[in-house]
PDB file of N, CA and C in Angstrom:
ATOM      1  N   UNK A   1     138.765 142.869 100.400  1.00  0.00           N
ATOM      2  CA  UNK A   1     138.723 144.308 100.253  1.00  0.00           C
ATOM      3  C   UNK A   1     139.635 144.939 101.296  1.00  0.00           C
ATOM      4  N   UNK A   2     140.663 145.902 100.837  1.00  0.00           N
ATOM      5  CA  UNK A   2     141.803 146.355 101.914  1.00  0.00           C
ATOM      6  C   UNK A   2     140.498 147.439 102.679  1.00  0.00           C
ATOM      7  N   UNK A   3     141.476 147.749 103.753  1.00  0.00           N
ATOM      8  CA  UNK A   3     140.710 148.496 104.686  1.00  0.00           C
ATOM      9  C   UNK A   3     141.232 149.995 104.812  1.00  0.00           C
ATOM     10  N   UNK A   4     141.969 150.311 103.489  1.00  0.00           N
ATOM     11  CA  UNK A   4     142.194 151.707 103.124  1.00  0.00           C
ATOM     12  C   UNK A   4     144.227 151.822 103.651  1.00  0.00           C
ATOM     13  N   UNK A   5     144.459 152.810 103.279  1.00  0.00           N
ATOM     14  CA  UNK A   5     145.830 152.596 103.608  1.00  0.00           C
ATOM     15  C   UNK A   5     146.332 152.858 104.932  1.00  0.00           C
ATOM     16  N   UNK A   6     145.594 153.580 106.078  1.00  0.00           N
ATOM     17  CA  UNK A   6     145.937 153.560 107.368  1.00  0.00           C
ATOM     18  C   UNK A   6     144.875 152.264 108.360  1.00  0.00           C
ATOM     19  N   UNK A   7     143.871 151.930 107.550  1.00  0.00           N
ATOM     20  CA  UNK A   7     143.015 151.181 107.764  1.00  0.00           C
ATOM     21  C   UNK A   7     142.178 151.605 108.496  1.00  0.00           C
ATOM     22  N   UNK A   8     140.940 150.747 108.073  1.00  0.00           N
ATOM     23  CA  UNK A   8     140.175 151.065 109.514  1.00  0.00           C
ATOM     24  C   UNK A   8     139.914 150.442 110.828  1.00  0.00           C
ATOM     25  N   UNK A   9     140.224 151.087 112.118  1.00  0.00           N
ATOM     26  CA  UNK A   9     141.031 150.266 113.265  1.00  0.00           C
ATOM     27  C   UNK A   9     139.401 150.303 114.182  1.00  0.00           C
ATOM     28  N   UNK A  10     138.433 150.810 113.673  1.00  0.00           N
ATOM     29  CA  UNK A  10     137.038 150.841 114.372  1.00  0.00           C
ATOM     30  C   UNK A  10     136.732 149.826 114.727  1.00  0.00           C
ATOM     31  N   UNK A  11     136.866 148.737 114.860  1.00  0.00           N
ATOM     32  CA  UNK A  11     136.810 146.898 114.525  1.00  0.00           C
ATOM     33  C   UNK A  11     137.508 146.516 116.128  1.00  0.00           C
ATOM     34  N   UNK A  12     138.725 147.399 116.322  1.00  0.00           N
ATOM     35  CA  UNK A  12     139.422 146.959 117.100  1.00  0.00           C
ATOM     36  C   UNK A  12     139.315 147.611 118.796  1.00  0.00           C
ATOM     37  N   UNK A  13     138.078 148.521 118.777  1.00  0.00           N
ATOM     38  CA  UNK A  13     137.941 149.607 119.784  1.00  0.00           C
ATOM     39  C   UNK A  13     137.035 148.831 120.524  1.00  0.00           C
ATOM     40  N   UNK A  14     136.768 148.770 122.149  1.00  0.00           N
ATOM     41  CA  UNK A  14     136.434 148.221 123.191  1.00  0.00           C
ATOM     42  C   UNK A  14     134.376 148.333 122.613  1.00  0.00           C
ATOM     43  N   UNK A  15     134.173 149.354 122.232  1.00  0.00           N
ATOM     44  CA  UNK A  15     132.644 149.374 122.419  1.00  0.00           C
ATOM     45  C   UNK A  15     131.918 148.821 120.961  1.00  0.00           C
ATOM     46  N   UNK A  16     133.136 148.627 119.736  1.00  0.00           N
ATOM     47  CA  UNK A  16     132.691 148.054 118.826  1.00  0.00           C
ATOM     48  C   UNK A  16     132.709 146.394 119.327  1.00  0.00           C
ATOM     49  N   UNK A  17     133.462 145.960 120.148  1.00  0.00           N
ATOM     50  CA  UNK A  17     134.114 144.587 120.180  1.00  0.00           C
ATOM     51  C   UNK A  17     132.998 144.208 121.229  1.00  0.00           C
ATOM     52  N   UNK A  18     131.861 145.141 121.873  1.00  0.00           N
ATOM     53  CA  UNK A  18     130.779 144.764 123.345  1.00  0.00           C
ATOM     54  C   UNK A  18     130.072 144.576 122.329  1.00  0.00           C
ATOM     55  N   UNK A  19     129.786 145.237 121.688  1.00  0.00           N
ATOM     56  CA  UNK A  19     128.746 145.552 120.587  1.00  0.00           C
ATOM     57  C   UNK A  19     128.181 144.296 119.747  1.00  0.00           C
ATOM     58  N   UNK A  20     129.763 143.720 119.252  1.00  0.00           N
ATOM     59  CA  UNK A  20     129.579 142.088 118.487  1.00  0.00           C
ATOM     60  C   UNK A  20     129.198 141.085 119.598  1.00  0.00           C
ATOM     61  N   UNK A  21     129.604 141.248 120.574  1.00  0.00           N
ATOM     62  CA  UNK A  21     129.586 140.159 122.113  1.00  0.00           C
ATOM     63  C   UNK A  21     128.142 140.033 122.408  1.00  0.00           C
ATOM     64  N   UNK A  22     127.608 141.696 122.239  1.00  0.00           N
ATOM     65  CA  UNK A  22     126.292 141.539 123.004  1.00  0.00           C
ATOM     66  C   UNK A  22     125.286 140.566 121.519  1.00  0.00           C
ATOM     67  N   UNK A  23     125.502 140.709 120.260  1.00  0.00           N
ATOM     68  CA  UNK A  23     124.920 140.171 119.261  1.00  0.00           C
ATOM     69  C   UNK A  23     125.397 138.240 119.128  1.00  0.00           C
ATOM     70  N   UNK A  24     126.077 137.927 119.660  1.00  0.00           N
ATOM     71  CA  UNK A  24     126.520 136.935 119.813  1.00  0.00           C
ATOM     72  C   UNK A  24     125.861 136.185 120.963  1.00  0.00           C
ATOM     73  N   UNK A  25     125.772 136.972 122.417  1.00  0.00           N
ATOM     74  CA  UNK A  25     124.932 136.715 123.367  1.00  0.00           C
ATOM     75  C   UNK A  25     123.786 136.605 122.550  1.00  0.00           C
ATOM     76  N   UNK A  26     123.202 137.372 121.908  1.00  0.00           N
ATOM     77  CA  UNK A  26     121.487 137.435 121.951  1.00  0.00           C
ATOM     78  C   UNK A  26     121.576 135.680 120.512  1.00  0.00           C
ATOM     79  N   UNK A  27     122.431 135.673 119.883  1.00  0.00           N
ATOM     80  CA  UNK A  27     121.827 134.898 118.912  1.00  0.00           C
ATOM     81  C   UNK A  27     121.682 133.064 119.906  1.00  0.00           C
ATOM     82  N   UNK A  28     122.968 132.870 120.967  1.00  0.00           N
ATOM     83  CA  UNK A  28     122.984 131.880 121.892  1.00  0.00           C
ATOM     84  C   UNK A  28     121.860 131.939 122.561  1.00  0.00           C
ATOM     85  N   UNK A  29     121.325 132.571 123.224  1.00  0.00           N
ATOM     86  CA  UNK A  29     119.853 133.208 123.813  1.00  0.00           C
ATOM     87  C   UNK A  29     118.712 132.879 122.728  1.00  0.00           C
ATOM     88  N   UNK A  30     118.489 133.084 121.523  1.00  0.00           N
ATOM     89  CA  UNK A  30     117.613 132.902 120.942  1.00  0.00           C
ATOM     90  C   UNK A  30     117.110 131.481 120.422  1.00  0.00           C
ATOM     91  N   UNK A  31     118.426 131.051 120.183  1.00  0.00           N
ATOM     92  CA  UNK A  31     118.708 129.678 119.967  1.00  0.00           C
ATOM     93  C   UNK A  31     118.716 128.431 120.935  1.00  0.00           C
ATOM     94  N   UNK A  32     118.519 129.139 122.495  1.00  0.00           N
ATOM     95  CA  UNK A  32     118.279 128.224 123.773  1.00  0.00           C
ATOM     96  C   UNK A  32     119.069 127.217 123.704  1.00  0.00           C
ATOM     97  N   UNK A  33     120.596 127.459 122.943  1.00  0.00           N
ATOM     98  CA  UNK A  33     121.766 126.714 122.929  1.00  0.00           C
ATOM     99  C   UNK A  33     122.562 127.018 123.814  1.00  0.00           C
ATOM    100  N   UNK A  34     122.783 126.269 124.699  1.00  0.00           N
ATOM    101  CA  UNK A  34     123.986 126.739 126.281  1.00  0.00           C
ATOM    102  C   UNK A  34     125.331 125.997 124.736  1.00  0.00           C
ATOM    103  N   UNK A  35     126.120 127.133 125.546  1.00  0.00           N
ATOM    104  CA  UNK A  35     127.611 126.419 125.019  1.00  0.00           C
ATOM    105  C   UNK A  35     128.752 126.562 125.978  1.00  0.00           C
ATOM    106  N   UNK A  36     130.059 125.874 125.738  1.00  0.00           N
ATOM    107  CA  UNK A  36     131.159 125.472 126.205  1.00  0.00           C
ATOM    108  C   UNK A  36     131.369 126.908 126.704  1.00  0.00           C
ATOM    109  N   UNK A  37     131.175 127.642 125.447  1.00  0.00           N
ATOM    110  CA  UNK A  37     132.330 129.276 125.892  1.00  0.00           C
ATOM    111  C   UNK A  37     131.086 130.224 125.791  1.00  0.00           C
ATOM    112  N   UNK A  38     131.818 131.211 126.485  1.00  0.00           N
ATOM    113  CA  UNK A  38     131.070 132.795 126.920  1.00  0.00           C
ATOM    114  C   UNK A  38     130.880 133.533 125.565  1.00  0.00           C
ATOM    115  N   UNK A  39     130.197 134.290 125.440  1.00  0.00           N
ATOM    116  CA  UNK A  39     130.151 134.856 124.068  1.00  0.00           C
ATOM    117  C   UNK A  39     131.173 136.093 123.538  1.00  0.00           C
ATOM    118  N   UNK A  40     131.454 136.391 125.182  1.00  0.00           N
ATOM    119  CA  UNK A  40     133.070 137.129 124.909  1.00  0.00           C
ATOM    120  C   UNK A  40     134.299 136.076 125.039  1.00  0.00           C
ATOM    121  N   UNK A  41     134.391 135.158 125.126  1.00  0.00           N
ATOM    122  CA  UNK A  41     135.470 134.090 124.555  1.00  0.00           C
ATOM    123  C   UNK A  41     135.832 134.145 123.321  1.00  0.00           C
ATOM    124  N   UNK A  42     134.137 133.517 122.619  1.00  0.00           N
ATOM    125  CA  UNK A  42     134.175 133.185 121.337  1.00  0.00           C
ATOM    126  C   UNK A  42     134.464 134.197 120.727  1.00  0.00           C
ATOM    127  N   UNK A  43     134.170 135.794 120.992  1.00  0.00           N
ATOM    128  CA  UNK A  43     134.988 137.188 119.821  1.00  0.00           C
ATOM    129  C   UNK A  43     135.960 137.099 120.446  1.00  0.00           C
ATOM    130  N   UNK A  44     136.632 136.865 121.556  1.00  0.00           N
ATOM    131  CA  UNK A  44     137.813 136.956 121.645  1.00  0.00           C
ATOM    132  C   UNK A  44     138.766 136.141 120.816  1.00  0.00           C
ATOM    133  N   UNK A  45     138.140 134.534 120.540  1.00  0.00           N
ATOM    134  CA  UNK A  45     139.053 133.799 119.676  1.00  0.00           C
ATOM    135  C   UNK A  45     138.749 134.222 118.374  1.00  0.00           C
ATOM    136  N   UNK A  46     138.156 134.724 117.899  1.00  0.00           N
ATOM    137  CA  UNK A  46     137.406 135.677 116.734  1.00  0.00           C
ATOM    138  C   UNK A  46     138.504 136.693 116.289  1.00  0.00           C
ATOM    139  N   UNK A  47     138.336 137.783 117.353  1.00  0.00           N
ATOM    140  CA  UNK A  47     139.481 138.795 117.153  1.00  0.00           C
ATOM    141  C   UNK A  47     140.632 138.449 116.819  1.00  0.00           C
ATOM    142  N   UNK A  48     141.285 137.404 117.578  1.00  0.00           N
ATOM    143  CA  UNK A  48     142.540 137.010 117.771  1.00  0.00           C
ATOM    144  C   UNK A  48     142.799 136.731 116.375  1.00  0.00           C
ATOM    145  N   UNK A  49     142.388 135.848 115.773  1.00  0.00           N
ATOM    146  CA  UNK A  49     142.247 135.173 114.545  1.00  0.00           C
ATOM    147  C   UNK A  49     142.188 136.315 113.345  1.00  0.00           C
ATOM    148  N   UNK A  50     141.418 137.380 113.358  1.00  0.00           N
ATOM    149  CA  UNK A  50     141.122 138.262 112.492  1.00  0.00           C
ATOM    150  C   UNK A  50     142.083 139.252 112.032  1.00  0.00           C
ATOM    151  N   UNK A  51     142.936 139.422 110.870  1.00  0.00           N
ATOM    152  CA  UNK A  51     143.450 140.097 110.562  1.00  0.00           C
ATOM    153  C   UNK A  51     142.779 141.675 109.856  1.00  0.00           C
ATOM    154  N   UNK A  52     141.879 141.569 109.461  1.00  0.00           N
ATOM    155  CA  UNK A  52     140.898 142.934 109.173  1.00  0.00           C
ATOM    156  C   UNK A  52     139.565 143.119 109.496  1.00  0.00           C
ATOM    157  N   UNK A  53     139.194 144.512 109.389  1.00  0.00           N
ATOM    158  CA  UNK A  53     137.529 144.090 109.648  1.00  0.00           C
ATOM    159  C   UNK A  53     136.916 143.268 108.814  1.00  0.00           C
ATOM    160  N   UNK A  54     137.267 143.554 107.148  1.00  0.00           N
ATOM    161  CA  UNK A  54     136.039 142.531 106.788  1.00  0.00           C
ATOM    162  C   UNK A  54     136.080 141.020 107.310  1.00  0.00           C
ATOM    163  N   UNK A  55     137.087 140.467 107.394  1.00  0.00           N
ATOM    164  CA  UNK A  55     137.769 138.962 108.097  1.00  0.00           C
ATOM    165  C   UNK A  55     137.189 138.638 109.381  1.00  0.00           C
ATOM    166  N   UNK A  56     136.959 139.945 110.120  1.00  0.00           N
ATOM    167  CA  UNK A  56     136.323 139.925 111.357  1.00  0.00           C
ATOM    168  C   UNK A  56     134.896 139.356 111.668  1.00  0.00           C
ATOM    169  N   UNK A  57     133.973 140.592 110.621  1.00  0.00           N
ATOM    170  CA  UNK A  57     133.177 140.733 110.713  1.00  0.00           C
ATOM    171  C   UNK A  57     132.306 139.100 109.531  1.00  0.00           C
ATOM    172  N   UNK A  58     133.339 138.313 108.802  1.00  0.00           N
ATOM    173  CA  UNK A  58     132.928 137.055 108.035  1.00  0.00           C
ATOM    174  C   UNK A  58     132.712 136.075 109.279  1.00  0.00           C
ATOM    175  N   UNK A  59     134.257 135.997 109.983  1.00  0.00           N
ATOM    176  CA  UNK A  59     133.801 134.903 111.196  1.00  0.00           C
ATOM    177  C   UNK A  59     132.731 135.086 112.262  1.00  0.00           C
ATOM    178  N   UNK A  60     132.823 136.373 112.556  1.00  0.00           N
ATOM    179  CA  UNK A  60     131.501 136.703 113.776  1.00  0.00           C
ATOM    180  C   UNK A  60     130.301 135.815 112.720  1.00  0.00           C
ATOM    181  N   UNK A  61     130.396 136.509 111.733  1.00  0.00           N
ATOM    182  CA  UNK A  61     128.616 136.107 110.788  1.00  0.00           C
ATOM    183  C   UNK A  61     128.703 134.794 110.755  1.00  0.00           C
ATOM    184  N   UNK A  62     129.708 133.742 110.698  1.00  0.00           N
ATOM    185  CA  UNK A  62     129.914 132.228 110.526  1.00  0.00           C
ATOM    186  C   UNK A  62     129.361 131.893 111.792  1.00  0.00           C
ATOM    187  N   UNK A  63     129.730 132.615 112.876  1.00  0.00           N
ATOM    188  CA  UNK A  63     129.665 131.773 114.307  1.00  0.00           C
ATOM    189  C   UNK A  63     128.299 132.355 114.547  1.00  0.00           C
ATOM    190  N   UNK A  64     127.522 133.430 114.409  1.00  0.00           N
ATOM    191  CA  UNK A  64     125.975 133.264 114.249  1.00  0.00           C
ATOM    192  C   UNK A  64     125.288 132.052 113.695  1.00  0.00           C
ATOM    193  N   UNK A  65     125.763 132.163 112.526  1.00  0.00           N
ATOM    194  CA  UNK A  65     125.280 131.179 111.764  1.00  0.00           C
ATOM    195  C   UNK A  65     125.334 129.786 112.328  1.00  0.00           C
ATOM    196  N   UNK A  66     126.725 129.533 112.735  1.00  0.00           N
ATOM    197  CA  UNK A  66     126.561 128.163 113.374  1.00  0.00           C
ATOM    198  C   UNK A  66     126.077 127.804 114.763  1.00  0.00           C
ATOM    199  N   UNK A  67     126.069 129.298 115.209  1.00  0.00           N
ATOM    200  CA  UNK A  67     124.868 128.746 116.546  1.00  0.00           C
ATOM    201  C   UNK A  67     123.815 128.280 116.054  1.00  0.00           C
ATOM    202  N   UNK A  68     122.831 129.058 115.143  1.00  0.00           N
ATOM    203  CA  UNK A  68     121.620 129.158 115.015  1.00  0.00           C
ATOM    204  C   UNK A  68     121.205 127.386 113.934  1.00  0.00           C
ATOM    205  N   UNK A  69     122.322 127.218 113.308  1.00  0.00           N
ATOM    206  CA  UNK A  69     122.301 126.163 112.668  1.00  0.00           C
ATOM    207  C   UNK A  69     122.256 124.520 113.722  1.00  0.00           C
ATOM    208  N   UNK A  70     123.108 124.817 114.891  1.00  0.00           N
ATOM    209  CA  UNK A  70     123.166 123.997 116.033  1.00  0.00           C
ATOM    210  C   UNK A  70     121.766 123.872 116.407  1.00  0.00           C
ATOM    211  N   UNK A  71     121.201 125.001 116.499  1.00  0.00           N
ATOM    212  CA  UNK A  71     119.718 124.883 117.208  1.00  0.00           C
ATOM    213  C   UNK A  71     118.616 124.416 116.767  1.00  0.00           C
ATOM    214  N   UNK A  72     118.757 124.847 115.437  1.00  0.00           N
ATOM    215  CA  UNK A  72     117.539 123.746 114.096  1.00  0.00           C
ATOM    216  C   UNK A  72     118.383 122.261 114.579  1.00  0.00           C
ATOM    217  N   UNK A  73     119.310 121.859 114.567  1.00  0.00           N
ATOM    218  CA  UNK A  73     119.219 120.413 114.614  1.00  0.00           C
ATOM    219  C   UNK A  73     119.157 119.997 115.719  1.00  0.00           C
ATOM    220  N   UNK A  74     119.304 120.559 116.373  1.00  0.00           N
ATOM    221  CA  UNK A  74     118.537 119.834 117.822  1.00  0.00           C
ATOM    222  C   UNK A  74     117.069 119.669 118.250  1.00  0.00           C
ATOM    223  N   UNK A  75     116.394 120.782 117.587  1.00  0.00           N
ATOM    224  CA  UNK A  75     115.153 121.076 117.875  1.00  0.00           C
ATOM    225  C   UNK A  75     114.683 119.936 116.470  1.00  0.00           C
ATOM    226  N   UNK A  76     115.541 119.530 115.420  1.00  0.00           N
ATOM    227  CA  UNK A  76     115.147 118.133 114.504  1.00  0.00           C
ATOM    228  C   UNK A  76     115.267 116.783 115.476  1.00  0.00           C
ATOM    229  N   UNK A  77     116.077 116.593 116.762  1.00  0.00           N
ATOM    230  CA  UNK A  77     116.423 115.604 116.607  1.00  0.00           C
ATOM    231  C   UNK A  77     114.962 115.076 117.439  1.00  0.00           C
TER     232      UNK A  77
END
């Protein structure tokens, strides 16, 4: 889905980008999964990678997901 013809650049502003960090913190936190990188790393390699918001906002939801998926299998093993 385009992001309109000037786009929307809300995605790319400092308090939207704390905003995903701090939700990223809390899902590592919930999941009592320590990891390699900071949770502003990981949107940072996020951002970097992301050419639009919706693109943005797919990988942030992937890398929730795969924390929380990390943490069921550990708590299986």
């Amino acid at each position: 889905m385009a992001d309109g013809v000037q786009g929307d650049q809300s995605w790319r502003t400092q308090p939207f980008r704390q905003n995903v960090q701090s939700k990223i913190e809390e899902a590592i936190r919930q999941a009592a999964n320590p990891t390699f990188k900071t949770a502003a790393e990981m949107e940072n390699h996020v951002f970097q990678k992301a050419r639009s918001k919706d693109e943005y906002l797919s990988y942030v939801a992937r890398l929730i997901i795969h924390v929380r998926e990390m943490s069921r299998r550990r708590a299986e093993e």
